[in-house]
C-alpha atoms as a PDB file:
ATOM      1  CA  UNK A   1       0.000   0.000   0.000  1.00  0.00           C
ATOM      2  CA  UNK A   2       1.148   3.411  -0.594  1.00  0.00           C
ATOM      3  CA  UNK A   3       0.507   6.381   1.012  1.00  0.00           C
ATOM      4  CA  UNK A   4      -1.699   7.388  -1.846  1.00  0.00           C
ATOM      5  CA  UNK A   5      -4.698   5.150  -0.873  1.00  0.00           C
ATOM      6  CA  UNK A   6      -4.117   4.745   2.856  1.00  0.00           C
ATOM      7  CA  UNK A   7      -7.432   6.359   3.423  1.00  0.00           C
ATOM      8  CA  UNK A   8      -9.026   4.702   0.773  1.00  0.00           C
ATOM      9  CA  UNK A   9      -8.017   0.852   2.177  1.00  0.00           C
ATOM     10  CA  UNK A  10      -8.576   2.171   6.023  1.00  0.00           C
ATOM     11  CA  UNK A  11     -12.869   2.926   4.566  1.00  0.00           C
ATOM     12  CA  UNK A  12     -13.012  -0.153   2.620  1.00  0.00           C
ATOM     13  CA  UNK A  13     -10.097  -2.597   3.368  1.00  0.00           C
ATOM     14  CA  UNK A  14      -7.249  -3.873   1.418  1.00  0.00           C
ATOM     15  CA  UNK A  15      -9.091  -6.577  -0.233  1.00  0.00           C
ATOM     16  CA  UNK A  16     -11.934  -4.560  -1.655  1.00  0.00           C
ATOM     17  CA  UNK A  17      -9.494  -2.028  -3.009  1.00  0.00           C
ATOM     18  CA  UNK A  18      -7.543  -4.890  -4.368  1.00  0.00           C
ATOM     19  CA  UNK A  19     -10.580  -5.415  -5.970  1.00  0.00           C
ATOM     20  CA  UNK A  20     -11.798  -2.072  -7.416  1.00  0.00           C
ATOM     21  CA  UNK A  21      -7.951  -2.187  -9.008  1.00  0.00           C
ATOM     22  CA  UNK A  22      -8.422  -5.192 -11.070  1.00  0.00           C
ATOM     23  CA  UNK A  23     -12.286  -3.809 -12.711  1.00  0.00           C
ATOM     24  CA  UNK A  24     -12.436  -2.487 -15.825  1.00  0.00           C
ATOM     25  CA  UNK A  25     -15.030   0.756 -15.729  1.00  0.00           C
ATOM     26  CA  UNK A  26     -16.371   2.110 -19.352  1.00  0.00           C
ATOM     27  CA  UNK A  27     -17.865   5.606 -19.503  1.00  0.00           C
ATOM     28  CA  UNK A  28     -19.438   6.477 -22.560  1.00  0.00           C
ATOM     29  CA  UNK A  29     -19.670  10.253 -22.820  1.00  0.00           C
ATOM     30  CA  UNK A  30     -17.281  12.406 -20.840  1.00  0.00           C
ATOM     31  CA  UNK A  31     -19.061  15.681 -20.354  1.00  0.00           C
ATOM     32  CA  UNK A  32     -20.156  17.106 -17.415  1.00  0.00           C
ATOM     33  CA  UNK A  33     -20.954  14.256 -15.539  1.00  0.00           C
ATOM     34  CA  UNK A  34     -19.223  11.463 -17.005  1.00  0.00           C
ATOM     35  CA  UNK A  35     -15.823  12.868 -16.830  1.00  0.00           C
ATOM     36  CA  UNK A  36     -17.154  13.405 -12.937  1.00  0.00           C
ATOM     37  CA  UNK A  37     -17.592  10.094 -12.725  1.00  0.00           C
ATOM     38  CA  UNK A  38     -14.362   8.484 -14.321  1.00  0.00           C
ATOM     39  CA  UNK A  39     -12.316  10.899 -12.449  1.00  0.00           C
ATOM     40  CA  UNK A  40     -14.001  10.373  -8.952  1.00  0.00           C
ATOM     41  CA  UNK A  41     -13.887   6.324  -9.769  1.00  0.00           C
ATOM     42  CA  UNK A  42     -10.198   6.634 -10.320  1.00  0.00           C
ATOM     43  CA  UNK A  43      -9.574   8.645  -7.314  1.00  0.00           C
ATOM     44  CA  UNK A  44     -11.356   5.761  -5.087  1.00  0.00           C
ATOM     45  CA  UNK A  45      -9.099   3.111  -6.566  1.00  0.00           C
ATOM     46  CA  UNK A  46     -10.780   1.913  -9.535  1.00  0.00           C
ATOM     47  CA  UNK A  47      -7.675   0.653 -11.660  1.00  0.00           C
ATOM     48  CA  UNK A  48      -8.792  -0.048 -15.611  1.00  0.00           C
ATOM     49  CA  UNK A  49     -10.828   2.494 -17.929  1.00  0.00           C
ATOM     50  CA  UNK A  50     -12.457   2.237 -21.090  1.00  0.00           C
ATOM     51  CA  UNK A  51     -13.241   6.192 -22.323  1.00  0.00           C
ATOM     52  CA  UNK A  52     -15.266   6.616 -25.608  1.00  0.00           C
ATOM     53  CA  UNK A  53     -16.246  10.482 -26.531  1.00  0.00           C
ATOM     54  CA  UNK A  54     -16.317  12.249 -29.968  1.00  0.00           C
ATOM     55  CA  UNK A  55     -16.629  15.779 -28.773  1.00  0.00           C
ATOM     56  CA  UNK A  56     -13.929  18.040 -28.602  1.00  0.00           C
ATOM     57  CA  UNK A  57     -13.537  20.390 -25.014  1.00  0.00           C
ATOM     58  CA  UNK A  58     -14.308  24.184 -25.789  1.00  0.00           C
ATOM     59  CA  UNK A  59     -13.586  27.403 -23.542  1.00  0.00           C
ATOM     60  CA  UNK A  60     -17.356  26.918 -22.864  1.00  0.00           C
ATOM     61  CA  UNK A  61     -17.327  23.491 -21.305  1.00  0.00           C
ATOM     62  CA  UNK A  62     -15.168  24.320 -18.762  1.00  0.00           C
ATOM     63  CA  UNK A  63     -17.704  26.077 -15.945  1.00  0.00           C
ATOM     64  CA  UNK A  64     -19.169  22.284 -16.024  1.00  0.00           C
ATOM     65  CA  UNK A  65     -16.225  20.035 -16.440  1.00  0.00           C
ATOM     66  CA  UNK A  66     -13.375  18.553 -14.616  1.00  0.00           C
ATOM     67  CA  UNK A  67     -11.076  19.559 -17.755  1.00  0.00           C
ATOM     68  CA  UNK A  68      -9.659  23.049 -17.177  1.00  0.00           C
ATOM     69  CA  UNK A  69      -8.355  25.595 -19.891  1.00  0.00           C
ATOM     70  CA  UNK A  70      -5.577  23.476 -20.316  1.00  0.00           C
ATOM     71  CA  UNK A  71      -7.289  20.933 -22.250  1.00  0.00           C
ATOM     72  CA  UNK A  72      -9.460  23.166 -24.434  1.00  0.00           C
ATOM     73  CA  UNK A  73      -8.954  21.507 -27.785  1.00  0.00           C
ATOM     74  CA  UNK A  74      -8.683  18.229 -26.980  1.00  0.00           C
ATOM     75  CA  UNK A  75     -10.780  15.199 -27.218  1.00  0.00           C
ATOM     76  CA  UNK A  76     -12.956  14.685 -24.124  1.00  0.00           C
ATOM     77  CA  UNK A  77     -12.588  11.419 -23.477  1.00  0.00           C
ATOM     78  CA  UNK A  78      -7.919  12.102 -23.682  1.00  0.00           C
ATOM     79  CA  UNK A  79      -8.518  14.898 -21.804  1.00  0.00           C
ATOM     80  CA  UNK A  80     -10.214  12.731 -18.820  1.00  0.00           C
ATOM     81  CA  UNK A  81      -7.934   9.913 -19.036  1.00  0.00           C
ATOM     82  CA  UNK A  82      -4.993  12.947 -18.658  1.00  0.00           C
ATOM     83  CA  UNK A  83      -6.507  13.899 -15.175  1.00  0.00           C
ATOM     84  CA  UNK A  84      -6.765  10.197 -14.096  1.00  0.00           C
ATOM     85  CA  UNK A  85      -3.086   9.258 -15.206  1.00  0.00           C
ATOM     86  CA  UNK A  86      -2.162  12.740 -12.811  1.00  0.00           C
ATOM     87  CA  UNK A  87      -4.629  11.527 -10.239  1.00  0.00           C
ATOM     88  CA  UNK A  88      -2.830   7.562 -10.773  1.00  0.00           C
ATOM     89  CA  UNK A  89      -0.249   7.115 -12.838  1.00  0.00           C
ATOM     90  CA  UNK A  90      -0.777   3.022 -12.414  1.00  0.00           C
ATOM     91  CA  UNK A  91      -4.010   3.340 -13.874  1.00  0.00           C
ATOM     92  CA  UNK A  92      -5.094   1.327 -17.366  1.00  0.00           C
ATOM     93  CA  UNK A  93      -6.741   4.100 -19.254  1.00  0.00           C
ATOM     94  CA  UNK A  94      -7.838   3.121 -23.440  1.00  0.00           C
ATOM     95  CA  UNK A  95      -9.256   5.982 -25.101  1.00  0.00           C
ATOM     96  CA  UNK A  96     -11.459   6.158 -27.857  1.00  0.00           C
ATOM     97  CA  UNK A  97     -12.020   9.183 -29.786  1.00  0.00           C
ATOM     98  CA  UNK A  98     -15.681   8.791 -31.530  1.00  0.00           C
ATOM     99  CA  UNK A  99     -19.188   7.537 -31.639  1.00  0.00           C
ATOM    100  CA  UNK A 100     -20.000   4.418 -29.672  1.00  0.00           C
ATOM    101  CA  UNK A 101     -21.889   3.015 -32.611  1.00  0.00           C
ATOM    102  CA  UNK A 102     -18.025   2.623 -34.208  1.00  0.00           C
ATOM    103  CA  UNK A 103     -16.667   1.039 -31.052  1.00  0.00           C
ATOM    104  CA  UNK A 104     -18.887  -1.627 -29.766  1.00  0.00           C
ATOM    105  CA  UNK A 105     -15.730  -3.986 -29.470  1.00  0.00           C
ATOM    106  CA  UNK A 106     -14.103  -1.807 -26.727  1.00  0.00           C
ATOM    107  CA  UNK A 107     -16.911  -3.095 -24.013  1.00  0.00           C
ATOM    108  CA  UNK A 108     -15.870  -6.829 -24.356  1.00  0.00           C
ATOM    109  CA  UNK A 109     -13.912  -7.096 -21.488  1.00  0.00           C
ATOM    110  CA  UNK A 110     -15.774  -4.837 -19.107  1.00  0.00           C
ATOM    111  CA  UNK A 111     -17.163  -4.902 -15.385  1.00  0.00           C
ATOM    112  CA  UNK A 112     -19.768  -1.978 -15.800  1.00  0.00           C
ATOM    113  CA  UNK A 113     -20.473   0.695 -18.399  1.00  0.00           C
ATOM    114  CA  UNK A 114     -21.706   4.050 -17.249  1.00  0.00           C
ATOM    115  CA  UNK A 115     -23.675   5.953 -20.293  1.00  0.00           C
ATOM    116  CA  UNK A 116     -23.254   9.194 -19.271  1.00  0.00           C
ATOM    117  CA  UNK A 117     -24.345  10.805 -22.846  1.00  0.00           C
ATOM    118  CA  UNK A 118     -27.192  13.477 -23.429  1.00  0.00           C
ATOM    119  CA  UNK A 119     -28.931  11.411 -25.974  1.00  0.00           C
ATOM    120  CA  UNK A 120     -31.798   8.992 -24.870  1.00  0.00           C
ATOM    121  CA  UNK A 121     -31.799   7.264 -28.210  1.00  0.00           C
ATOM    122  CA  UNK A 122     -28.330   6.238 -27.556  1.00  0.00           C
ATOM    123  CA  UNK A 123     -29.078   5.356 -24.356  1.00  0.00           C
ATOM    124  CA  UNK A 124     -31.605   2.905 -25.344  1.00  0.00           C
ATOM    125  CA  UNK A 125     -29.083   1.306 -27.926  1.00  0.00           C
ATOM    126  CA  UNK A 126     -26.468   0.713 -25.157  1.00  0.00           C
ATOM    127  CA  UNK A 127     -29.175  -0.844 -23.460  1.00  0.00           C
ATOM    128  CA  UNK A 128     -29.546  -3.212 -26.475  1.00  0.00           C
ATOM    129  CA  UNK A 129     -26.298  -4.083 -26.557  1.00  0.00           C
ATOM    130  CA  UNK A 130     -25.789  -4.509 -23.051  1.00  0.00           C
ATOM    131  CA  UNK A 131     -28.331  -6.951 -23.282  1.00  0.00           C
ATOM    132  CA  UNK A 132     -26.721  -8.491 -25.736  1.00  0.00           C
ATOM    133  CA  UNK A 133     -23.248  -9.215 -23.981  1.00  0.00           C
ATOM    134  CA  UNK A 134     -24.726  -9.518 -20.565  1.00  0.00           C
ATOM    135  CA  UNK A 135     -23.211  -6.164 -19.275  1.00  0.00           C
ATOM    136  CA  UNK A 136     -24.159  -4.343 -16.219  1.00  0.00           C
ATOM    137  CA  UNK A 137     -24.430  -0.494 -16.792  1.00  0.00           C
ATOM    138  CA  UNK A 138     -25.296   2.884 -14.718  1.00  0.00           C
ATOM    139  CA  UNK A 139     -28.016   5.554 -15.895  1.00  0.00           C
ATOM    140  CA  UNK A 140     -28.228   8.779 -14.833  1.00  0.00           C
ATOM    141  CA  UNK A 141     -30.279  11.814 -15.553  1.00  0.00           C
ATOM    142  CA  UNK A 142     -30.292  15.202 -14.036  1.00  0.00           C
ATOM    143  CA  UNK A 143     -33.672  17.406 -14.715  1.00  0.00           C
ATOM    144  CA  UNK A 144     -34.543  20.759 -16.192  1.00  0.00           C
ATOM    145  CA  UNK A 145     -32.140  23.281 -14.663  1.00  0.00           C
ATOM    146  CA  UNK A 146     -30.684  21.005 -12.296  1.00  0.00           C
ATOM    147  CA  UNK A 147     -33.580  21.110  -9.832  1.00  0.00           C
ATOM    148  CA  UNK A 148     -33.174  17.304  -9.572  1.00  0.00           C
ATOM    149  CA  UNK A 149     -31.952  14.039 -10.714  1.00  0.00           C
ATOM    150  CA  UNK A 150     -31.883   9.883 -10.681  1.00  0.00           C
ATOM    151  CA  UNK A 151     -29.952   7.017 -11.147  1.00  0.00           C
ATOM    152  CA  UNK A 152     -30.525   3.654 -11.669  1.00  0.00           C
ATOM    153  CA  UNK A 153     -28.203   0.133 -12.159  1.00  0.00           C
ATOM    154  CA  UNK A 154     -29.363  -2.182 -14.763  1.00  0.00           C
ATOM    155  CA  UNK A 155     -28.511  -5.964 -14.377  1.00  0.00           C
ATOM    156  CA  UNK A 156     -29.198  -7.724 -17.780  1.00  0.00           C
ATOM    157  CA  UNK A 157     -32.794  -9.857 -17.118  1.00  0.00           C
ATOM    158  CA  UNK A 158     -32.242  -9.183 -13.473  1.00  0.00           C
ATOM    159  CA  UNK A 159     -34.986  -6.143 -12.941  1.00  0.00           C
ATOM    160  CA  UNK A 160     -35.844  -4.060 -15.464  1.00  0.00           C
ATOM    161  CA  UNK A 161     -33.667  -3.342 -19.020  1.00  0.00           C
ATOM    162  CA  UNK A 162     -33.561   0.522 -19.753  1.00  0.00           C
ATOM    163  CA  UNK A 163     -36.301   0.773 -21.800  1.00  0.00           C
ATOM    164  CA  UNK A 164     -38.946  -0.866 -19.526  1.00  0.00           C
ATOM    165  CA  UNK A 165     -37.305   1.560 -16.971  1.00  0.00           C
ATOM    166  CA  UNK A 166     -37.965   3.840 -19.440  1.00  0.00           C
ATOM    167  CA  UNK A 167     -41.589   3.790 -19.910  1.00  0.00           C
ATOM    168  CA  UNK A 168     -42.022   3.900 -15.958  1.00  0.00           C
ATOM    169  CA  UNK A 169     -40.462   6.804 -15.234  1.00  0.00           C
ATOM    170  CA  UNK A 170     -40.166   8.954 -18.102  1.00  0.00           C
ATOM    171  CA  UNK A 171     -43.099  11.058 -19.955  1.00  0.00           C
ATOM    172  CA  UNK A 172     -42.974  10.404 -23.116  1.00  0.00           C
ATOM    173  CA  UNK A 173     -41.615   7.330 -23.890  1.00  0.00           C
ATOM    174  CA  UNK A 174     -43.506   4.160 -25.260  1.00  0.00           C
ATOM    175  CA  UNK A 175     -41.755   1.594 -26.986  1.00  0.00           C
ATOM    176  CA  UNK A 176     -43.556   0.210 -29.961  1.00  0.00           C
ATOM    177  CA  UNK A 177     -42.377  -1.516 -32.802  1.00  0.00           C
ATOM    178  CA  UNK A 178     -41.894   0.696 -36.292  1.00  0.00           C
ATOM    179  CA  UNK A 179     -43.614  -0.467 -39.518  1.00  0.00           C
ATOM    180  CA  UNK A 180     -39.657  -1.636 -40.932  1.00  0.00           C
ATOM    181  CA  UNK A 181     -39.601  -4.001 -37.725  1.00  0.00           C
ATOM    182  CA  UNK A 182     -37.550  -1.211 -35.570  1.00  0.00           C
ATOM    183  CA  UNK A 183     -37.819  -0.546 -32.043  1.00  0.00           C
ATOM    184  CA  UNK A 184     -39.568   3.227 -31.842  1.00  0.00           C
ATOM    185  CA  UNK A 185     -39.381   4.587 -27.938  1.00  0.00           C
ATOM    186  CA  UNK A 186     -40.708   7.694 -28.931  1.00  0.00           C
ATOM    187  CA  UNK A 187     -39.325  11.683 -27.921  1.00  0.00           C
ATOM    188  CA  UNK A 188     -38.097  13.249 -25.081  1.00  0.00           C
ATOM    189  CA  UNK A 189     -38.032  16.615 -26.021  1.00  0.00           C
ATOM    190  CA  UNK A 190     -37.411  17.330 -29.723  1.00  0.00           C
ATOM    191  CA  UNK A 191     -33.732  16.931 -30.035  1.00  0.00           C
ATOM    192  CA  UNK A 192     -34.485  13.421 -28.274  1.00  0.00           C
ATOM    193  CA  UNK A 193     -33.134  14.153 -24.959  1.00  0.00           C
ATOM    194  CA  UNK A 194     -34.418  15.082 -21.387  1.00  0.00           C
ATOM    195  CA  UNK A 195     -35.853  17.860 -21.322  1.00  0.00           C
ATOM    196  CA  UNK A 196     -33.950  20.434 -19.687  1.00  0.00           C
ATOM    197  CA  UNK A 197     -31.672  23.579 -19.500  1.00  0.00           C
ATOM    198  CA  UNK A 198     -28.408  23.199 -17.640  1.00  0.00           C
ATOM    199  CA  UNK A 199     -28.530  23.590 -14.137  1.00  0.00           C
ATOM    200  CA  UNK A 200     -25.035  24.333 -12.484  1.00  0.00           C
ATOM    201  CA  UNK A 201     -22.055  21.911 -12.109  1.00  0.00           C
ATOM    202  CA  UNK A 202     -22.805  21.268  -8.900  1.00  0.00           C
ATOM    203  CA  UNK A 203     -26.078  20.427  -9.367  1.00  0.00           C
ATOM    204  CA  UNK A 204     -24.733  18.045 -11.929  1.00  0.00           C
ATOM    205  CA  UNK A 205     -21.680  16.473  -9.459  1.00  0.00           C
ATOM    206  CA  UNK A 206     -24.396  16.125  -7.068  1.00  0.00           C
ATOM    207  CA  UNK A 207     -26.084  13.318  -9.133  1.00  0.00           C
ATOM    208  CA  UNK A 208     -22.714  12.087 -10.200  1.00  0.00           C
ATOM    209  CA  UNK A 209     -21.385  11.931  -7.022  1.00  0.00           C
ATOM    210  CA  UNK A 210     -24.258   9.699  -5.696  1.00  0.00           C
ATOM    211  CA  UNK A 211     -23.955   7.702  -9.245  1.00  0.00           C
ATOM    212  CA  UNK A 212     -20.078   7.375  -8.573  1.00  0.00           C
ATOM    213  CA  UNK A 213     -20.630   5.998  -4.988  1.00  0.00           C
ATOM    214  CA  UNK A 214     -23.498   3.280  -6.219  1.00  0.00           C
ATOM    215  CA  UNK A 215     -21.305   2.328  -8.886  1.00  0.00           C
ATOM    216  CA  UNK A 216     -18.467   1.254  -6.331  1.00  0.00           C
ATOM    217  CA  UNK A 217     -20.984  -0.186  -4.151  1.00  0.00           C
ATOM    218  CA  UNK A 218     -22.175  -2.278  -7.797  1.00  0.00           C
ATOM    219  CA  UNK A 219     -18.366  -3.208  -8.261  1.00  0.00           C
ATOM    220  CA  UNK A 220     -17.691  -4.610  -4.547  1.00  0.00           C
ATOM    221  CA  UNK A 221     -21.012  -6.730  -5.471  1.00  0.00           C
ATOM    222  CA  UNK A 222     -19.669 -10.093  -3.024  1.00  0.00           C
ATOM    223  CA  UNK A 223     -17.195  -8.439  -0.617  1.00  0.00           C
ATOM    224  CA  UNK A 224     -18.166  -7.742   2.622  1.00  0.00           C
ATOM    225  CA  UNK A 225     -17.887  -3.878   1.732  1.00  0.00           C
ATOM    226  CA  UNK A 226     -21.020  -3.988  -0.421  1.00  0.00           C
ATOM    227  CA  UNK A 227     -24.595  -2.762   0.989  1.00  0.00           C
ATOM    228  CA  UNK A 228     -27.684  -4.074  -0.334  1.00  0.00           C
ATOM    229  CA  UNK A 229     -29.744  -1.009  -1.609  1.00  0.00           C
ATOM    230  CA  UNK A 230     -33.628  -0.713  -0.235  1.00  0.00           C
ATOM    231  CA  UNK A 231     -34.387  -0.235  -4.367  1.00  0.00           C
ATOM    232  CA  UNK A 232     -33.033   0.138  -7.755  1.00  0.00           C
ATOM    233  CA  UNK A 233     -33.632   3.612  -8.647  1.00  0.00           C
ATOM    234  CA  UNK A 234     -32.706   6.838  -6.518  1.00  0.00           C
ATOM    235  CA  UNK A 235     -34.515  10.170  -7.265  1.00  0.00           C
ATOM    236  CA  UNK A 236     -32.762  12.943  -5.973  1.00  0.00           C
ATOM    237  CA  UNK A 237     -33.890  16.898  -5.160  1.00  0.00           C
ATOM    238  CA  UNK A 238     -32.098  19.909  -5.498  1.00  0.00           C
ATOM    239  CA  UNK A 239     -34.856  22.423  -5.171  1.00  0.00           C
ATOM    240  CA  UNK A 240     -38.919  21.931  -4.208  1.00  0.00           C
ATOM    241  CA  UNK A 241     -39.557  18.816  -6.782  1.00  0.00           C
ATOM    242  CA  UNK A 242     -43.052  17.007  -7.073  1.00  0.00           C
ATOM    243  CA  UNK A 243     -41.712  13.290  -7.477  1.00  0.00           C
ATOM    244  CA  UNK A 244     -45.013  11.889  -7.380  1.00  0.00           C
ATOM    245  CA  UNK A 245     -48.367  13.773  -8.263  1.00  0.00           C
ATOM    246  CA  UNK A 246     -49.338  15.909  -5.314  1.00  0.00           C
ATOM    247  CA  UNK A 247     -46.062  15.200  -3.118  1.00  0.00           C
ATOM    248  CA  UNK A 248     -43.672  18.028  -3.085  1.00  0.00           C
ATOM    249  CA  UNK A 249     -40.242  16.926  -1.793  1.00  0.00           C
ATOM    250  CA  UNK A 250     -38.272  19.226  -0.373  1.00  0.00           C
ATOM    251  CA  UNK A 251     -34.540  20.222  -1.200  1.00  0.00           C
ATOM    252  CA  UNK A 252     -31.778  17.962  -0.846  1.00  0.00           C
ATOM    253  CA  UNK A 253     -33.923  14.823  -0.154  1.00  0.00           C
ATOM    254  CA  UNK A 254     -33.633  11.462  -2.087  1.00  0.00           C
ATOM    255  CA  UNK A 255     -36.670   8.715  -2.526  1.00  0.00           C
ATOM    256  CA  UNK A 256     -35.864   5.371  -3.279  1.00  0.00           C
ATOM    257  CA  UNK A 257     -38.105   3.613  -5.783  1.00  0.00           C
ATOM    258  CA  UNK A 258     -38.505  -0.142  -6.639  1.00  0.00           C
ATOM    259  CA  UNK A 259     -39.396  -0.017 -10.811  1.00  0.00           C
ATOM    260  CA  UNK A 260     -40.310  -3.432 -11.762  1.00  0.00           C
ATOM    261  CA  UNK A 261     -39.558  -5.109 -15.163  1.00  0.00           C
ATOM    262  CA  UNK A 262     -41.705  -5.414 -17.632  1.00  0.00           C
ATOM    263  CA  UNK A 263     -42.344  -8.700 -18.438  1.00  0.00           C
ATOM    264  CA  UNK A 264     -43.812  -7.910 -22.367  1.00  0.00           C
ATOM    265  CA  UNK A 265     -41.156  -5.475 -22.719  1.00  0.00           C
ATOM    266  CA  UNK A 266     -40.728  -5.560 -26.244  1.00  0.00           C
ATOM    267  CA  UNK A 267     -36.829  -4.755 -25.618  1.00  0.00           C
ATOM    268  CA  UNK A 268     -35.372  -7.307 -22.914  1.00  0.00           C
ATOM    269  CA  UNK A 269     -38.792  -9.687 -22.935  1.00  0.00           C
ATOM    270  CA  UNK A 270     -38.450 -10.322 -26.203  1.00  0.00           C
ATOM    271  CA  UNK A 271     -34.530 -11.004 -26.044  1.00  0.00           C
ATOM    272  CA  UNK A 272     -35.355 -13.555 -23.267  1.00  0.00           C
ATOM    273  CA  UNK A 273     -37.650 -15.362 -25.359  1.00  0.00           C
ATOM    274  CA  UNK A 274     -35.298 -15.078 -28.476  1.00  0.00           C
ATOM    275  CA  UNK A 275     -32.746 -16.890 -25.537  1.00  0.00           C
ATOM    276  CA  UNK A 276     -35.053 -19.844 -24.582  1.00  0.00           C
ATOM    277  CA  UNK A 277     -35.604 -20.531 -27.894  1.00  0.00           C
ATOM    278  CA  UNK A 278     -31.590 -20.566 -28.263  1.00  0.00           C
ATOM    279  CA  UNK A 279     -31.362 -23.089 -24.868  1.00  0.00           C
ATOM    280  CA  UNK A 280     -33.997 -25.504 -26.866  1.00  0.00           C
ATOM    281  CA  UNK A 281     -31.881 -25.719 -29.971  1.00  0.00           C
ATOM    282  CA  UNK A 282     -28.710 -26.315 -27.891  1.00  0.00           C
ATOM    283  CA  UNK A 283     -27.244 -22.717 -28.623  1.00  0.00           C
ATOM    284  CA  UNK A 284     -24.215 -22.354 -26.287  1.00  0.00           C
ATOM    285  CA  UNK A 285     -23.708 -18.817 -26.799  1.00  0.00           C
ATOM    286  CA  UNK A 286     -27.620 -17.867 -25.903  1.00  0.00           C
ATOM    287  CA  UNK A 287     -28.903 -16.531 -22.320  1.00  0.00           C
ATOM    288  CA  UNK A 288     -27.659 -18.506 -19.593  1.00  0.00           C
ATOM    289  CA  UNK A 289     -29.918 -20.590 -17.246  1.00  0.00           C
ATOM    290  CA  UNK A 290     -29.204 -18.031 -14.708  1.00  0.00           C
ATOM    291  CA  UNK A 291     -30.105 -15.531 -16.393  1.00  0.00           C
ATOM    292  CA  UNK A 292     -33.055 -17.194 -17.176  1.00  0.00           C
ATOM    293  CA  UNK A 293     -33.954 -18.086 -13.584  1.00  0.00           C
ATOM    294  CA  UNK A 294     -33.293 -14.262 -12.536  1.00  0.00           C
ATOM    295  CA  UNK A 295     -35.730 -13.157 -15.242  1.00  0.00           C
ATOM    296  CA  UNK A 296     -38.537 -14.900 -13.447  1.00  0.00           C
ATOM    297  CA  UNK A 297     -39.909 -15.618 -17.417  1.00  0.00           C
ATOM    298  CA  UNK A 298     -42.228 -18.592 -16.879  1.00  0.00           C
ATOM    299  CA  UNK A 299     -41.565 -21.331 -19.507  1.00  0.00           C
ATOM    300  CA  UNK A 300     -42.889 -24.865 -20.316  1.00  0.00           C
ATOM    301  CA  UNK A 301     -39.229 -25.610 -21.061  1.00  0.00           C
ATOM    302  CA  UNK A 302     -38.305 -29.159 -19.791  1.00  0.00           C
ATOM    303  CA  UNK A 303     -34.489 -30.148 -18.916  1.00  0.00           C
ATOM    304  CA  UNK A 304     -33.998 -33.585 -19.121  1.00  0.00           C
ATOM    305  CA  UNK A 305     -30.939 -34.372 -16.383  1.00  0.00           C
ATOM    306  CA  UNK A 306     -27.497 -34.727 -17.636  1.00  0.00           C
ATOM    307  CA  UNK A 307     -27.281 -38.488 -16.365  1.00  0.00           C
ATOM    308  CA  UNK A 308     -30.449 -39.686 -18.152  1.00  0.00           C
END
């Protein structure tokens, strides 16, 4: 141990940190609250990165970023994996300068993806592919001039998929499926986004901060340091907030809510079916049985015993 994290391993012990230095974190969008994120995970002894921005840092970002005037000019994502080299130089940091649509490959060999970009749409095709390779990933959202924010952690088939989540706690989303056979989920806003004007940065670190700290809690899932959550989404206030209908929270509270998954989700309940389908015809690389038992999808599917 060096002096560096002696604080760190005194909170959560020399195993767990052990720990948080072998995971592999990718954050897709390093803007306000992304680059929050990497750069806080780093700081707690998070070891491996995955960074994956196409934006470029202008004089105008900086009020709102961890980047400085230094770094005006560069790529996002390099200028965030810059801070967590100065922050620890031991750190594994891959950058990749561009869309995510171009660099599906870099999440192979990840613990958790965070999708910290503005755009829901891309958001909800994460969400696909996380599905897809059985990837665990944060969401967070912070509301119309920062008065407020959430986050929630989606296990693949284990609770609700993104888009289920989605239509639960978002107006204006409903996920249909388009006359050429393509998943529609509908507008937030018209530039398909939440719909909001920025609030300040620390209204944004706020949300971050919390998402930062449940994402470390996600990563020490097994280790004695990890605390079971009382639900999967947190809802956080900033200023007077109506959370539900005729409730007004007050500022600076949080409210825990349990959102269910949809079982005829059109997104993951169809890609559980697509899986059974793949177990009956012997597929190994389809869902895995526990997957299957976590989804709590009811089947007439048989399994004759190995030995018979």
């Amino acid at each position: 141990m060096t002096d560096m994290w002696e604080r760190v391993e005194r909170l959560i012990g020399a195993d767990s940190l052990g720990r948080l230095a072998e995971k592999t974190v990718a954050v897709v969008g390093l803007g306000s609250g992304g680059g929050f994120v990497a750069v806080s995970l780093a700081m707690s002894g998070v070891g491996r990165f995955v960074l994956v921005d196409n934006d470029v840092l202008e004089a105008g970002n900086v009020t709102r970023h961890v980047a400085d005037l230094r770094y005006v000019g560069w790529n996002k994502a390099e200028a965030v994996a810059d801070l967590i080299l100065n922050r620890n130089p031991e750190a594994q940091v891959e950058t990749r300068a561009g869309l995510i649509d171009d660099h599906w490959d870099c999440l192979d060999d990840v613990d958790i993806l965070v999708a910290a970009v503005d755009s829901e749409q891309v958001k909800f095709t994460i969400n696909e592919r996380c599905l897809e390779k059985g990837l665990c990933a944060s969401y967070a959202g912070v509301y119309e001039r920062g008065e407020g924010g959430d986050h929630v952690i989606i296990r693949p088939f284990d609770g609700p998929c993104y888009a289920c989540w989605s239509e639960a706690t978002r107006d204006g989303v409903m996920v249909a499926m388009g006359a050429g056979g393509e998943l529609d989920y509908g507008m937030i806003g018209e530039a398909g986004t939440l719909e909001a004007e920025p609030g300040l940065w620390v209204n944004v670190t706020k949300v971050a901060g919390i998402q930062t700290d449940l994402i470390i809690n996600e990563l020490l899932r097994g280790s004695s340091a990890h605390e079971p959550m009382p639900a999967n989404t947190l809802i956080v206030t900033n200023s007077y907030m109506d959370i539900f209908e005729g409730q007004e929270n007050d500022p600076h509270t949080a409210t825990w809510l349990e959102i269910a998954r949809d079982p005829d989700c059109l997104v993951c309940g169809e890609r559980l079916k697509q899986g059974v389908s793949k177990l009956v015809e012997g597929d190994a690389g389809s869902i895995s049985l526990a997957d299957l038992a976590a989804s709590g999808l009811t089947t007439d599917i048989e399994f004759e015993d190995e030995d018979d």
